[in-house]
C-alpha atoms as a PDB file:
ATOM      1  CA  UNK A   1     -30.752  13.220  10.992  1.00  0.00           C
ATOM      2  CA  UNK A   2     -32.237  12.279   7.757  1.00  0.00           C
ATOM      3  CA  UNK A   3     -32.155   8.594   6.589  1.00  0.00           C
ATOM      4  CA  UNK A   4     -31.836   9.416   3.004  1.00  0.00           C
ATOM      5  CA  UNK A   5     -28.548  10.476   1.643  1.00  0.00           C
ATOM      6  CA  UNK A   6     -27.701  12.358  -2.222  1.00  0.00           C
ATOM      7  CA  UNK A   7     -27.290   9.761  -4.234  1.00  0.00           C
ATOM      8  CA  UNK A   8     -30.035   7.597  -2.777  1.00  0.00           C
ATOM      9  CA  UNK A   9     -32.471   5.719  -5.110  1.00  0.00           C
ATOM     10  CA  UNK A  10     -35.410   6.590  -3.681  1.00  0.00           C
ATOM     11  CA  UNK A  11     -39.791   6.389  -4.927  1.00  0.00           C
ATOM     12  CA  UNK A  12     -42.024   8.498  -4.005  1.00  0.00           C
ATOM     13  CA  UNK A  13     -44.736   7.225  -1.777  1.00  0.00           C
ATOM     14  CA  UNK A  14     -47.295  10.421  -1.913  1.00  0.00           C
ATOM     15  CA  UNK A  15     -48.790  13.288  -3.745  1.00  0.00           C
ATOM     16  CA  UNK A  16     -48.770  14.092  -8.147  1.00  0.00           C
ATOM     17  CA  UNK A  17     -45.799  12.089  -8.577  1.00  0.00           C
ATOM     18  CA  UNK A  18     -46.388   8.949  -6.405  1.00  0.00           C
ATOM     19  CA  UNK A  19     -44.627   5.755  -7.991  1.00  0.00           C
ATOM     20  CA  UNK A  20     -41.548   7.445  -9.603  1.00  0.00           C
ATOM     21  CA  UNK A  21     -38.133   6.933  -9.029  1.00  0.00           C
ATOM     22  CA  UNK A  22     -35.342   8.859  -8.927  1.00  0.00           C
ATOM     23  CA  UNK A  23     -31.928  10.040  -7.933  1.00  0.00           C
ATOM     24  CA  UNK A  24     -31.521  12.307  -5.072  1.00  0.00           C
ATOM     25  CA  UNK A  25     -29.901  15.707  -6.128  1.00  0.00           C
ATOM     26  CA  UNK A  26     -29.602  17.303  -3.040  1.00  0.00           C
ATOM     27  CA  UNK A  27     -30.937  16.846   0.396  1.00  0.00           C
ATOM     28  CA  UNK A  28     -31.910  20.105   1.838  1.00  0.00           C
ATOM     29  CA  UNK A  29     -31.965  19.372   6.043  1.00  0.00           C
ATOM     30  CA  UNK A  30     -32.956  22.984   7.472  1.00  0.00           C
ATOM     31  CA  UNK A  31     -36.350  22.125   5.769  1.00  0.00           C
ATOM     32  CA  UNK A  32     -36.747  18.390   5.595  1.00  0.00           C
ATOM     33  CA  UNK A  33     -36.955  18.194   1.775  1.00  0.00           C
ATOM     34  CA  UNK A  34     -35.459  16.362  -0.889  1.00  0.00           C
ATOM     35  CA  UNK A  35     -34.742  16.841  -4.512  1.00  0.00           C
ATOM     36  CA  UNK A  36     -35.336  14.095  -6.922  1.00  0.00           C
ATOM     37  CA  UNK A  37     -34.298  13.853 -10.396  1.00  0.00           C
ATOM     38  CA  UNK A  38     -37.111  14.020 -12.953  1.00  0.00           C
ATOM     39  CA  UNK A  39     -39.657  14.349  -9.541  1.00  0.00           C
ATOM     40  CA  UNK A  40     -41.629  17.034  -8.521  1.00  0.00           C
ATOM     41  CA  UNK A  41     -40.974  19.187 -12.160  1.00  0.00           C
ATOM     42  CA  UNK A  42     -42.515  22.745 -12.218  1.00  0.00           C
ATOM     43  CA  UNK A  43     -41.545  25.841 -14.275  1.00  0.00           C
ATOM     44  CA  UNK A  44     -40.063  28.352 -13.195  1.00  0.00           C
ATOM     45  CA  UNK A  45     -40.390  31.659 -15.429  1.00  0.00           C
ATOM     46  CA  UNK A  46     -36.908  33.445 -15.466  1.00  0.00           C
ATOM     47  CA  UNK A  47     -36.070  36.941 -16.689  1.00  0.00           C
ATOM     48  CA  UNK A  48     -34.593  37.527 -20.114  1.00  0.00           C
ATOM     49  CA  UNK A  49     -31.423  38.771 -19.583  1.00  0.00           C
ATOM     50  CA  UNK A  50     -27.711  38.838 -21.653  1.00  0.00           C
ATOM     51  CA  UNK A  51     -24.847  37.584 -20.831  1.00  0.00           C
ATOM     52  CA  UNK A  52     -21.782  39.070 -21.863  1.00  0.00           C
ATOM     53  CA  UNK A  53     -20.409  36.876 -24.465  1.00  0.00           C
ATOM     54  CA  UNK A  54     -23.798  38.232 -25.701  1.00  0.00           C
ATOM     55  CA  UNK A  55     -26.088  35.074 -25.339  1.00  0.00           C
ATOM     56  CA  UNK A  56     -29.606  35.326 -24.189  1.00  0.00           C
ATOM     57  CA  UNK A  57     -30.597  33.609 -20.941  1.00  0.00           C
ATOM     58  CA  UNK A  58     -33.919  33.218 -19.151  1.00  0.00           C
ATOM     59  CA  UNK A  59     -37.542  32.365 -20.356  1.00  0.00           C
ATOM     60  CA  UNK A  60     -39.692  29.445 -19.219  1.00  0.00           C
ATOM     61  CA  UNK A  61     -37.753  26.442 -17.635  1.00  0.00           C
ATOM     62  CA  UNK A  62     -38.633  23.032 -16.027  1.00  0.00           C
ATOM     63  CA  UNK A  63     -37.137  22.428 -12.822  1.00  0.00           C
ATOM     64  CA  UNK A  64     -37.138  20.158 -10.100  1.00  0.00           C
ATOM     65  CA  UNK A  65     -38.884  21.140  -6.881  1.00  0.00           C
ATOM     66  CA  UNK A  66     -38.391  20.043  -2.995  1.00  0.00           C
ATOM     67  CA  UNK A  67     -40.623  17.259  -2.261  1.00  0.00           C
ATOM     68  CA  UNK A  68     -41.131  16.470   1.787  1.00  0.00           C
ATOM     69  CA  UNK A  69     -38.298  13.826   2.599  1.00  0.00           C
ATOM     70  CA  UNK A  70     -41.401  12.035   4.268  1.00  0.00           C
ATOM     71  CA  UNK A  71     -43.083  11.190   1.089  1.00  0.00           C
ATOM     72  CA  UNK A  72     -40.220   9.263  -0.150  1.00  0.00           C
ATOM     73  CA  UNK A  73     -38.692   6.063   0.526  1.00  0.00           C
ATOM     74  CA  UNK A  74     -35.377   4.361  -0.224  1.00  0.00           C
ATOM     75  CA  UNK A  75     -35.585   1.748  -2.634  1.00  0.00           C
ATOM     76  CA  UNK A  76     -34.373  -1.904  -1.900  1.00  0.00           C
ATOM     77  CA  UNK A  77     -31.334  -2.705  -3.787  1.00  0.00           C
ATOM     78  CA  UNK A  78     -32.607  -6.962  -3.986  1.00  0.00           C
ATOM     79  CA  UNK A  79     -36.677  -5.804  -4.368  1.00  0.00           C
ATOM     80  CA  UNK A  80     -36.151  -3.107  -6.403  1.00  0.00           C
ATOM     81  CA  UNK A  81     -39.304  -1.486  -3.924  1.00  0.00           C
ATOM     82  CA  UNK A  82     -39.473   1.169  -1.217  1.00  0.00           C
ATOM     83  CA  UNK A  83     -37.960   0.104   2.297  1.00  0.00           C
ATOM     84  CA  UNK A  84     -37.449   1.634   5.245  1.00  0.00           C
ATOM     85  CA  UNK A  85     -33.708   2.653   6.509  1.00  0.00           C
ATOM     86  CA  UNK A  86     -31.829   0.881   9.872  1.00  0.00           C
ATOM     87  CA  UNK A  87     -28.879   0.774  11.183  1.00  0.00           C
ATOM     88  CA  UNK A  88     -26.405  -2.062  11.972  1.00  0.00           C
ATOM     89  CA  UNK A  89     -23.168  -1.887  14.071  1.00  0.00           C
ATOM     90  CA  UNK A  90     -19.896  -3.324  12.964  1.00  0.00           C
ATOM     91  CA  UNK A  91     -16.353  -3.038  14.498  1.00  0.00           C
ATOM     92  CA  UNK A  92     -13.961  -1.884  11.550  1.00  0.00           C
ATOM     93  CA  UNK A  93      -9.987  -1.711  12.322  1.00  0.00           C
ATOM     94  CA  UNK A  94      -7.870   0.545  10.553  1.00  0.00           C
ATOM     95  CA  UNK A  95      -4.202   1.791  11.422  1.00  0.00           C
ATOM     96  CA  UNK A  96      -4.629  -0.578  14.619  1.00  0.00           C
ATOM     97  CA  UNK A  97      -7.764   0.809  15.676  1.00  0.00           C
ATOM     98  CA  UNK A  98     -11.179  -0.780  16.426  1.00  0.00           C
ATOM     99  CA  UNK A  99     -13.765   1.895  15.766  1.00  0.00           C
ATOM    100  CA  UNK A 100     -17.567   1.226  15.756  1.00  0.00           C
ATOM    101  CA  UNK A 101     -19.499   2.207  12.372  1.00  0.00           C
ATOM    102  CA  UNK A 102     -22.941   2.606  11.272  1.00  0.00           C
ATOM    103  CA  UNK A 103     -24.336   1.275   8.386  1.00  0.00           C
ATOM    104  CA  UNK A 104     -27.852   1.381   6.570  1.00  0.00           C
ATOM    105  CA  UNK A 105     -29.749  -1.393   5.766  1.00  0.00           C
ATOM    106  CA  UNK A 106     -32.853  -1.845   4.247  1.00  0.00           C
ATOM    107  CA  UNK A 107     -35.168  -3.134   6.682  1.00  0.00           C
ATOM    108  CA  UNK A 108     -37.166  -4.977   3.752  1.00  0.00           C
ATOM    109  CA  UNK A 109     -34.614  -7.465   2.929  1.00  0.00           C
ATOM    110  CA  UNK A 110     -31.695  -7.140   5.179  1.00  0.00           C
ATOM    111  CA  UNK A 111     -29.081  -5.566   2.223  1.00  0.00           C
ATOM    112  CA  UNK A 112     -27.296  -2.976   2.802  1.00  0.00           C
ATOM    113  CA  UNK A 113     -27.770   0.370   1.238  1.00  0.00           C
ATOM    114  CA  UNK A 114     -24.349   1.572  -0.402  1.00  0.00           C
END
């Protein structure tokens, strides 16, 4: 199970891009890779094609690539810096019922991540 969630603000720790933040855009589990906004850019060269309102599509474009979820970290919402991911326990009662619930904290400062 991977620690980091779409959504997540998250810096990367390693490789071209190391010190950027971003968003995560999607979280692709089968692989163990992450895609984060404005990380990880490359272009892709697409075919010229027409669509059929008649508009030309393709050419070069910048896109975001995967990036290895382990060379990125979830930034601390109080330090604003990269933490690593726990878990905490709490009993939450709804409709009558006590169920048990996970939720992530940052093991940096204690916060948890939303």
């Amino acid at each position: 199970m991977a620690k980091v969630k779409k959504g997540d603000l998250v810096v990367v720790i390693a490789g071209r891009d190391k010190g950027q933040q971003g968003r995560v855009l999607e979280v692709l589990v089968d692989s163990d890779r992450v895609i984060v906004e404005g990380v990880q850019r490359v272009q892709r060269h697409t075919k010229v094609a027409q669509s059929q309102r008649g508009s030309r599509t393709g050419g070069i474009e910048t896109v975001e690539a995967p990036i290895h979820i382990s060379n990125v970290m979830v930034v601390d919402p109080e330090t604003k810096k990269g933490s690593r991911v726990g878990y905490r326990t709490e009993e939450v009662e709804r409709d009558g019922r006590t169920r048990t619930q996970r939720v992530r904290v940052a093991k940096r400062s204690g916060k948890d991540i939303s």
